[in-house]
N, C-alpha and C. Protein backbone atom coordinates (compact mmCIF):
# COMPACT_ATOMS: atom_id res chain seq x y z
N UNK A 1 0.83 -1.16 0.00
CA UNK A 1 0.00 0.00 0.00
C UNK A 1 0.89 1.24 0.00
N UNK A 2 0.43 2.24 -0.88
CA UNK A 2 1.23 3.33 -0.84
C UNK A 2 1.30 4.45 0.41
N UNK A 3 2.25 4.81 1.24
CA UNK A 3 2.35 5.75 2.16
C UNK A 3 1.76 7.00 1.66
N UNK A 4 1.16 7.95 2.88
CA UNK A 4 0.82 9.03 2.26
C UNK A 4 -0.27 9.26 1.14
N UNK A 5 -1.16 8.69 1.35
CA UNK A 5 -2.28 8.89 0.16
C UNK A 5 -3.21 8.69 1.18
N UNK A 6 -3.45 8.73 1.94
CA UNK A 6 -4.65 8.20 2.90
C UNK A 6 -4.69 9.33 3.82
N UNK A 7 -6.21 9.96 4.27
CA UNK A 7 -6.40 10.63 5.14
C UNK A 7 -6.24 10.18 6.08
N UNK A 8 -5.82 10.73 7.14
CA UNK A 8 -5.31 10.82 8.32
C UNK A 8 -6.56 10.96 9.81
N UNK A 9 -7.33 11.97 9.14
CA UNK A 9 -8.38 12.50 10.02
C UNK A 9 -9.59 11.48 10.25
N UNK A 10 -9.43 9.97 10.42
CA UNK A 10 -10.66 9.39 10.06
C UNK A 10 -11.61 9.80 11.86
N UNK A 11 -12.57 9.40 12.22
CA UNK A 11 -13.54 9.85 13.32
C UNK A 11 -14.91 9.23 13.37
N UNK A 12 -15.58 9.12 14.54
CA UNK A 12 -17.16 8.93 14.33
C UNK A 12 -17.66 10.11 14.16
N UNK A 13 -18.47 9.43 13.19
CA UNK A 13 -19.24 10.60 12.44
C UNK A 13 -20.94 10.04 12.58
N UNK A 14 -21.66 11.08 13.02
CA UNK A 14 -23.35 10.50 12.63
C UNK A 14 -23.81 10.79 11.50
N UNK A 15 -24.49 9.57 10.57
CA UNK A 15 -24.85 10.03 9.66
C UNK A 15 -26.76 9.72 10.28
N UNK A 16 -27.08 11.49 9.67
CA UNK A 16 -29.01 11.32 9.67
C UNK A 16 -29.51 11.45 8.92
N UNK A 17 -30.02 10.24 8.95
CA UNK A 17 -31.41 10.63 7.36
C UNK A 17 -32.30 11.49 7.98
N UNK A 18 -32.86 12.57 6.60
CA UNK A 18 -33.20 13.55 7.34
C UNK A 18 -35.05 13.18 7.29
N UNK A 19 -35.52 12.03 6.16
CA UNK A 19 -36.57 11.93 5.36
C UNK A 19 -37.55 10.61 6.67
N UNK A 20 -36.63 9.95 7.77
CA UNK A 20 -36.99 9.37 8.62
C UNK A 20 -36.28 9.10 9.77
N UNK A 21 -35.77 10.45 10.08
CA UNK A 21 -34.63 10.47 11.08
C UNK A 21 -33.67 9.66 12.47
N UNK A 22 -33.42 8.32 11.17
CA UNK A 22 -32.92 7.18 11.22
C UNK A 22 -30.99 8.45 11.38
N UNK A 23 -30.57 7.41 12.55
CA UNK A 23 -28.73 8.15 12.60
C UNK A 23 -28.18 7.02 12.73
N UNK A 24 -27.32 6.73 12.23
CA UNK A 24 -26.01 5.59 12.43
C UNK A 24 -24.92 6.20 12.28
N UNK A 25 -23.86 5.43 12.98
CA UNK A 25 -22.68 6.16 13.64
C UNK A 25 -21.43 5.45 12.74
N UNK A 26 -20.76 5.84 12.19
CA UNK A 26 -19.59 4.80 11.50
C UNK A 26 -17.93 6.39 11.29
N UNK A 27 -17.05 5.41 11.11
CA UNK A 27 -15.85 5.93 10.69
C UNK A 27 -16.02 6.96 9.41
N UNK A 28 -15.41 8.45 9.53
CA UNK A 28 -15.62 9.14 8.40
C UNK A 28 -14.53 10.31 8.00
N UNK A 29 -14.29 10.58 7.10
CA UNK A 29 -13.72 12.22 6.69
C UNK A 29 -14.42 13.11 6.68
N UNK A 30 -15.19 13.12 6.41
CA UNK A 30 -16.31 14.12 5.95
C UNK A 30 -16.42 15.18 6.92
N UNK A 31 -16.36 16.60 6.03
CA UNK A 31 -16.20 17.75 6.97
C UNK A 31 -17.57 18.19 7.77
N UNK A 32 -17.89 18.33 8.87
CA UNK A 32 -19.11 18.78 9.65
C UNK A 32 -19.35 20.33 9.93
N UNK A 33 -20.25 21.35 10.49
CA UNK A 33 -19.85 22.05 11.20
C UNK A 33 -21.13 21.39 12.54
N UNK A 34 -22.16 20.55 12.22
CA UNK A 34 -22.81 20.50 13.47
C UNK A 34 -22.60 19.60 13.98
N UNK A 35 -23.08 19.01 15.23
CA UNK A 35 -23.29 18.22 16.19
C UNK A 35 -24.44 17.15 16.59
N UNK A 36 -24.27 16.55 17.20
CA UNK A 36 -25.78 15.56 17.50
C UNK A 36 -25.81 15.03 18.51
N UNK A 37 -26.04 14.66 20.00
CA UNK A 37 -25.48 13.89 20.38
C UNK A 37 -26.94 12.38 20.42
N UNK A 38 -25.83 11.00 20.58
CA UNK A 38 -26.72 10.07 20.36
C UNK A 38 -26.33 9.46 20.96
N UNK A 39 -27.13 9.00 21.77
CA UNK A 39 -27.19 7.58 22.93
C UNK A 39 -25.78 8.06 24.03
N UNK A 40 -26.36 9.44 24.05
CA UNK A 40 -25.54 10.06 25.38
C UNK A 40 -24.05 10.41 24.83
N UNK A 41 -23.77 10.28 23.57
CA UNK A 41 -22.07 10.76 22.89
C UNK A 41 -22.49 11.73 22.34
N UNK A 42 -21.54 12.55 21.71
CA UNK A 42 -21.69 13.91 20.75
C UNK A 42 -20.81 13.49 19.97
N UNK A 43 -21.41 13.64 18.35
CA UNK A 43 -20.58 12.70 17.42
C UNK A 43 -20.82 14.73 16.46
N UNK A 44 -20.11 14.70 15.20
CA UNK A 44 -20.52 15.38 14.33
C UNK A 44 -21.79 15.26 13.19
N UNK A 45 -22.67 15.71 13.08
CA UNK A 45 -23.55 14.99 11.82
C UNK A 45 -23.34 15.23 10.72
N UNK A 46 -23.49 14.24 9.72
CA UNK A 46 -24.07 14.33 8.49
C UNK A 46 -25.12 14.33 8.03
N UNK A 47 -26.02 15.45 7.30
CA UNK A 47 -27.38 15.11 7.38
C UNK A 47 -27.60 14.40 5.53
N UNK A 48 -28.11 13.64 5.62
CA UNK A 48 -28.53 12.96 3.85
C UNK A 48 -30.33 12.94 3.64
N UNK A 49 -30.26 13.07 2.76
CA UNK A 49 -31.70 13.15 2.42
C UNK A 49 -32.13 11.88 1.89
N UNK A 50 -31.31 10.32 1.91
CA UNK A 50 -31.94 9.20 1.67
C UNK A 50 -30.71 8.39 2.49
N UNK A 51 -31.09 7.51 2.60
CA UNK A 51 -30.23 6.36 3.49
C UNK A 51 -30.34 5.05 3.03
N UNK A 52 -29.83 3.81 3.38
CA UNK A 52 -30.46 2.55 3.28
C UNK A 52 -32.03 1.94 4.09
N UNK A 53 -32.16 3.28 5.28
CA UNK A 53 -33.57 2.88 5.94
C UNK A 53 -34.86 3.38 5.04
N UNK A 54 -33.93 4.47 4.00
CA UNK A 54 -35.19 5.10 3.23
C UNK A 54 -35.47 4.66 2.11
N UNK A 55 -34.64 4.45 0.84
CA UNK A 55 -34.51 3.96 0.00
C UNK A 55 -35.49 3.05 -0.42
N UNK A 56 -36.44 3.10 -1.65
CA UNK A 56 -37.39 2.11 -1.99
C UNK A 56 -36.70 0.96 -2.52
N UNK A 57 -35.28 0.89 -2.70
CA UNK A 57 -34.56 -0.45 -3.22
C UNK A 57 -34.53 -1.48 -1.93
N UNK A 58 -33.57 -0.68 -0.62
CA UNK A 58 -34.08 -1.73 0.35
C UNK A 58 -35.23 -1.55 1.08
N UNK A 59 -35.80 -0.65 1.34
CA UNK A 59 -37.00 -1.01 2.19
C UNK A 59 -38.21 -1.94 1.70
N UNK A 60 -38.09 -2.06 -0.07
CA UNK A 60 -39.29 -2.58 -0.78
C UNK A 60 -40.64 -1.73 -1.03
N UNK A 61 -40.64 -0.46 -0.19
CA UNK A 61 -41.62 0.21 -0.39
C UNK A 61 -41.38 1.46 -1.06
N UNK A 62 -42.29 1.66 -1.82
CA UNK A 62 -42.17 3.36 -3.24
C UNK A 62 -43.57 3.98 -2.73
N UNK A 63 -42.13 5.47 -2.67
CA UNK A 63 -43.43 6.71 -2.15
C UNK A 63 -43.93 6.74 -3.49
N UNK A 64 -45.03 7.43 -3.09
CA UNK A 64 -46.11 8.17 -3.82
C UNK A 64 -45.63 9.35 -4.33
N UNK A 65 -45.10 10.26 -5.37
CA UNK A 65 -44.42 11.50 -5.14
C UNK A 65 -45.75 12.02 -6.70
N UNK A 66 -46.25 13.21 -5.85
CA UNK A 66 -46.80 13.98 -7.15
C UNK A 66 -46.58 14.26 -8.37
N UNK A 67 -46.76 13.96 -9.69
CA UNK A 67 -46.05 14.65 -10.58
C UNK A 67 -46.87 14.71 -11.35
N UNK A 68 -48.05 14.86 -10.50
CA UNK A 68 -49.16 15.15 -12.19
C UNK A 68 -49.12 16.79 -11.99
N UNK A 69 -48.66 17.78 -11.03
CA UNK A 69 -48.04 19.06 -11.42
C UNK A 69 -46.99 19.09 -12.41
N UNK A 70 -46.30 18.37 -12.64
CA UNK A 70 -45.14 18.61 -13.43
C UNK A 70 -45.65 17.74 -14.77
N UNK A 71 -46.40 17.26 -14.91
CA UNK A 71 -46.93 16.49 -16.12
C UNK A 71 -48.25 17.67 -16.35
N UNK A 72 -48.67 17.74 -15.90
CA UNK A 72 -49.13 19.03 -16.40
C UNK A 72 -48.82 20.35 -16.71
N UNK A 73 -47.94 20.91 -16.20
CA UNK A 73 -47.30 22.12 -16.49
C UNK A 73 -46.27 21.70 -17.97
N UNK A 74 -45.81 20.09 -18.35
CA UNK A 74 -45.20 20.12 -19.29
C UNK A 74 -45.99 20.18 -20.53
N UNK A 75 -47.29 19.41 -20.39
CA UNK A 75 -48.19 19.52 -21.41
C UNK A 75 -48.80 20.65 -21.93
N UNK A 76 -48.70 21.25 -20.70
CA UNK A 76 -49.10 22.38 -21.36
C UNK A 76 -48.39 23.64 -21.71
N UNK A 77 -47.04 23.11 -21.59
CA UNK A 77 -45.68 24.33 -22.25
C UNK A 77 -45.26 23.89 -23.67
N UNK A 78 -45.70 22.78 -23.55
CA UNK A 78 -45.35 21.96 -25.28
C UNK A 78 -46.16 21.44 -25.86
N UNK A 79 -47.59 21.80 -25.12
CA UNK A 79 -49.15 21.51 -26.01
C UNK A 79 -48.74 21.68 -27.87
N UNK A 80 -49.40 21.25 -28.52
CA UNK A 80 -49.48 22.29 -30.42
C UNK A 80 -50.42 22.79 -30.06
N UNK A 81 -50.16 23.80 -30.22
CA UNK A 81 -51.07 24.64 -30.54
C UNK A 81 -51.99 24.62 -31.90
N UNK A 82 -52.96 24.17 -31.46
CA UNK A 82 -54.54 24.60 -32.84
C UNK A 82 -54.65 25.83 -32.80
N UNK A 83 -55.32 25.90 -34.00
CA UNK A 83 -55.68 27.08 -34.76
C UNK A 83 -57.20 26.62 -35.47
């Protein structure tokens, strides 16, 4: 393995899903400026907006997400126009 290519700074880090505010704690670089504390420690957080607790690949379950606003607003920016 090559010397010197590897960060140095590794740490516990919390990562929180923010979408079911699921936190797990693992080894990280990743720069923070906040805090969290969990199960009585103060770790730094990461906040993510999907996780493996959220994810419709592992959980098996798919949100519902609106898009008949956006299917409508497209139809009707690229309707033809009649005459």
């Amino acid at each position: 393995m090559k010397q010197g290519i590897h960060p140095e700074n590794y740490r516990l880090v919390a990562f929180k899903d923010m979408s079911n505010e699921d936190v797990f704690i693992t080894k990280s670089t990743v720069e923070t400026k906040e805090t969290i504390i969990h199960e009585g420690v103060e770790y730094p957080v990461y906040k993510m907006e999907i996780s493996r607790t959220s994810h419709p690949f592992y959980t098996g379950k798919s949100k519902l997400i609106d898009t008949a606003g956006r299917i409508d607003k497209f139809n009707s920016k690229y309707a033809k126009k009649t005459k």
